[in-house]
C-alpha atoms as a PDB file:
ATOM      1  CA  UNK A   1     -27.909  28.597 -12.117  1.00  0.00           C
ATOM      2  CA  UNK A   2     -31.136  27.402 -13.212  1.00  0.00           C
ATOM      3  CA  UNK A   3     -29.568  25.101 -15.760  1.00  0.00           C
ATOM      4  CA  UNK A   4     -27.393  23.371 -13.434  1.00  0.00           C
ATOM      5  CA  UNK A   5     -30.335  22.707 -11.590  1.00  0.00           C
ATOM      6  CA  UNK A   6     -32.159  21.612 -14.610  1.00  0.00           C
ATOM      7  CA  UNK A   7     -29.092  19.033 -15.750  1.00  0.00           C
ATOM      8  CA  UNK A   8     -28.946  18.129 -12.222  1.00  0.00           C
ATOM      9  CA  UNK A   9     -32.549  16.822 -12.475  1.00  0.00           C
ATOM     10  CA  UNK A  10     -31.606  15.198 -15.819  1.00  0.00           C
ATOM     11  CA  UNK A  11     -28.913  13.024 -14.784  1.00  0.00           C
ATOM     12  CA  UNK A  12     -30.905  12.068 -11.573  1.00  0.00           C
ATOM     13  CA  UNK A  13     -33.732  10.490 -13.202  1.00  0.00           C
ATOM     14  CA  UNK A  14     -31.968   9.287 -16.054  1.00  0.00           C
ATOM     15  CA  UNK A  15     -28.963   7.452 -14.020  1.00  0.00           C
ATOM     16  CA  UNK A  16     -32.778   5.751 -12.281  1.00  0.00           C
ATOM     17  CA  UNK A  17     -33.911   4.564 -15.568  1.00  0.00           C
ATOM     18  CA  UNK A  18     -30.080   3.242 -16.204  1.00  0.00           C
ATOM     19  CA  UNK A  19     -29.988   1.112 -12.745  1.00  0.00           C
ATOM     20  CA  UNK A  20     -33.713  -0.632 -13.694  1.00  0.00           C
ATOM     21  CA  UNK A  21     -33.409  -4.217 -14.078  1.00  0.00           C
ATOM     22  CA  UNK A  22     -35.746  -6.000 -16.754  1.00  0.00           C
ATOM     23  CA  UNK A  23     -38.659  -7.806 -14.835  1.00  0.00           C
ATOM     24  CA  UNK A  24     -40.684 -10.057 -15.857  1.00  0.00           C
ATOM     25  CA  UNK A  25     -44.027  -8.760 -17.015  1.00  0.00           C
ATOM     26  CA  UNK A  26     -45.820 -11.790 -15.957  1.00  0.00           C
ATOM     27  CA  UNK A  27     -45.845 -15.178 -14.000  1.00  0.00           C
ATOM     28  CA  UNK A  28     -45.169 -17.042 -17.488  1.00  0.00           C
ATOM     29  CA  UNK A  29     -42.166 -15.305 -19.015  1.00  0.00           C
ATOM     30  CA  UNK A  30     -40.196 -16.741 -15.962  1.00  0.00           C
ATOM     31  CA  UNK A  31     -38.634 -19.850 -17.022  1.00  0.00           C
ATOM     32  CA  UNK A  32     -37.268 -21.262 -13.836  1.00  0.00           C
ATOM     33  CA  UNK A  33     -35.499 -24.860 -13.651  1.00  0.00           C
ATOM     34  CA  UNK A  34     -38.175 -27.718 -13.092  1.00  0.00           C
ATOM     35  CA  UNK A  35     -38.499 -31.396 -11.492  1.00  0.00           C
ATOM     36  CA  UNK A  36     -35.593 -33.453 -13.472  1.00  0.00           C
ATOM     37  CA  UNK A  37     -33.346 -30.291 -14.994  1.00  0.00           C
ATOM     38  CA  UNK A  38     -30.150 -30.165 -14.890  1.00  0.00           C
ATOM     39  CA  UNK A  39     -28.917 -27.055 -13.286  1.00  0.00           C
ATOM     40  CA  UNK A  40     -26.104 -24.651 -14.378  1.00  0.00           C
ATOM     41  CA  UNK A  41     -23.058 -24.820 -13.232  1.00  0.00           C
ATOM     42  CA  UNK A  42     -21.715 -21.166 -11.744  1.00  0.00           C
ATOM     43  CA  UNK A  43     -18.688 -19.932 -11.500  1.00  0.00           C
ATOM     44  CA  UNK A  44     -16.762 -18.054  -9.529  1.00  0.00           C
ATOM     45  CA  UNK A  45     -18.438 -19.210  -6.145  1.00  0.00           C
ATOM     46  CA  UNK A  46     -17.398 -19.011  -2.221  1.00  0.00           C
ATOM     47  CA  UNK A  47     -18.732 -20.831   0.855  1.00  0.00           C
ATOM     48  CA  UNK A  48     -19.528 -18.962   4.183  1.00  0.00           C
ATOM     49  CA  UNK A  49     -16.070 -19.365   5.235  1.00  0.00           C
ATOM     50  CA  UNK A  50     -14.866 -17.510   1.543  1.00  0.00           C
ATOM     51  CA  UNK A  51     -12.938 -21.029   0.547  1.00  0.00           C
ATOM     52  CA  UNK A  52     -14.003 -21.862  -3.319  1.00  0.00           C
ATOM     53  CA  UNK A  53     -17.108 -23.939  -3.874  1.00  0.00           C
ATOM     54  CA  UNK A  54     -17.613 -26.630  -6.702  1.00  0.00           C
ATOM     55  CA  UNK A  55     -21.477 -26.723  -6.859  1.00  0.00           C
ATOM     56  CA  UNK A  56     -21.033 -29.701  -9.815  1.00  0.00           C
ATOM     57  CA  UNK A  57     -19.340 -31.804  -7.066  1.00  0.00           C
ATOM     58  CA  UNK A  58     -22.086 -30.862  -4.584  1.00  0.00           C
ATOM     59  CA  UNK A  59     -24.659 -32.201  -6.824  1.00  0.00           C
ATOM     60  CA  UNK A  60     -23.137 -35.578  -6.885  1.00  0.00           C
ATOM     61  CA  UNK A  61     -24.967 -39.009  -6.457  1.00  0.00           C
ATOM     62  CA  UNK A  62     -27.656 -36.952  -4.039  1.00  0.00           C
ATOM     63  CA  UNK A  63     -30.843 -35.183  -4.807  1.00  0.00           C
ATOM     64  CA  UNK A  64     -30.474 -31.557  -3.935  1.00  0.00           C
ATOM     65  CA  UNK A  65     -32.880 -28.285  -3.569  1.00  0.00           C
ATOM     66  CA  UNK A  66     -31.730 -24.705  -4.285  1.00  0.00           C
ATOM     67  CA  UNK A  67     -33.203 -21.689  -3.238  1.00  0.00           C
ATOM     68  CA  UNK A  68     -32.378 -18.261  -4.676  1.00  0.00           C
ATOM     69  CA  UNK A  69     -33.090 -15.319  -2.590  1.00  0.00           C
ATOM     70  CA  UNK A  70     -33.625 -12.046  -4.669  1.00  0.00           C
ATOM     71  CA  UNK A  71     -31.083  -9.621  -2.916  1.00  0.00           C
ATOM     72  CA  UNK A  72     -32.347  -6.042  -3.851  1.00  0.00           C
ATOM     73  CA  UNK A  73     -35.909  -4.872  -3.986  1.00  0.00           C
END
Protein backbone atom coordinates (compact mmCIF):
# COMPACT_ATOMS: atom_id res chain seq x y z
CA UNK A 1 0.00 0.00 0.00
CA UNK A 2 2.60 2.35 0.86
CA UNK A 3 4.14 2.12 -2.57
CA UNK A 4 1.12 2.94 -4.41
CA UNK A 5 1.00 5.84 -2.39
CA UNK A 6 4.58 6.58 -2.98
CA UNK A 7 4.17 6.18 -7.11
CA UNK A 8 1.07 8.06 -6.68
CA UNK A 9 3.13 11.03 -5.38
CA UNK A 10 5.64 10.38 -8.20
CA UNK A 11 3.51 10.73 -11.10
CA UNK A 12 1.75 13.79 -9.45
CA UNK A 13 4.63 15.98 -9.28
CA UNK A 14 6.29 14.74 -12.17
CA UNK A 15 3.12 15.03 -14.71
CA UNK A 16 3.57 19.15 -12.89
CA UNK A 17 7.04 19.44 -14.07
CA UNK A 18 5.75 17.88 -17.65
CA UNK A 19 2.80 20.64 -18.06
CA UNK A 20 5.54 23.74 -17.21
CA UNK A 21 5.89 25.98 -20.03
CA UNK A 22 9.44 27.64 -20.66
CA UNK A 23 9.30 31.37 -19.44
CA UNK A 24 11.28 33.79 -20.05
CA UNK A 25 13.88 34.41 -17.40
CA UNK A 26 13.99 38.03 -18.02
CA UNK A 27 12.45 41.20 -19.73
CA UNK A 28 15.23 40.83 -22.60
CA UNK A 29 14.99 37.24 -23.80
CA UNK A 30 11.43 38.24 -25.06
CA UNK A 31 11.72 39.14 -28.57
CA UNK A 32 8.34 40.53 -29.39
CA UNK A 33 7.47 42.13 -32.97
CA UNK A 34 8.43 45.96 -33.08
CA UNK A 35 7.37 49.38 -34.91
CA UNK A 36 7.75 48.39 -38.85
CA UNK A 37 7.82 44.24 -38.57
CA UNK A 38 6.14 42.30 -40.49
CA UNK A 39 4.00 39.94 -38.58
CA UNK A 40 3.45 36.15 -39.05
CA UNK A 41 0.96 34.90 -40.73
CA UNK A 42 -1.16 32.05 -38.55
CA UNK A 43 -2.92 29.47 -39.54
CA UNK A 44 -5.67 27.72 -38.82
CA UNK A 45 -7.73 30.80 -37.45
CA UNK A 46 -11.66 31.51 -36.69
CA UNK A 47 -13.59 34.74 -36.11
CA UNK A 48 -16.17 35.12 -33.21
CA UNK A 49 -18.77 33.76 -35.35
CA UNK A 50 -16.24 30.34 -36.03
CA UNK A 51 -16.17 31.34 -40.04
CA UNK A 52 -12.25 31.13 -41.20
CA UNK A 53 -10.14 34.24 -40.86
CA UNK A 54 -7.32 35.41 -43.34
CA UNK A 55 -5.27 37.70 -40.99
CA UNK A 56 -2.79 38.46 -44.32
CA UNK A 57 -5.92 39.99 -45.96
CA UNK A 58 -6.76 41.87 -42.75
CA UNK A 59 -3.48 43.51 -42.77
CA UNK A 60 -4.03 45.00 -46.12
CA UNK A 61 -3.34 48.70 -47.21
CA UNK A 62 -4.21 49.72 -43.27
CA UNK A 63 -2.05 50.05 -40.25
CA UNK A 64 -3.15 47.57 -37.67
CA UNK A 65 -2.42 46.79 -33.74
CA UNK A 66 -2.53 43.28 -32.20
CA UNK A 67 -2.85 42.39 -28.82
CA UNK A 68 -2.16 38.91 -27.42
CA UNK A 69 -3.75 38.01 -24.23
CA UNK A 70 -1.83 35.21 -22.29
CA UNK A 71 -4.71 32.63 -21.64
CA UNK A 72 -3.44 30.47 -18.65
CA UNK A 73 -1.61 31.69 -15.60
Amino acid sequence: MRKCYLVALCLLVFAGALRAQDVPETATDVRPLLVGMQAPAPAGLVDDQGTAFDFGAALVDKPTVLVFYRGHW
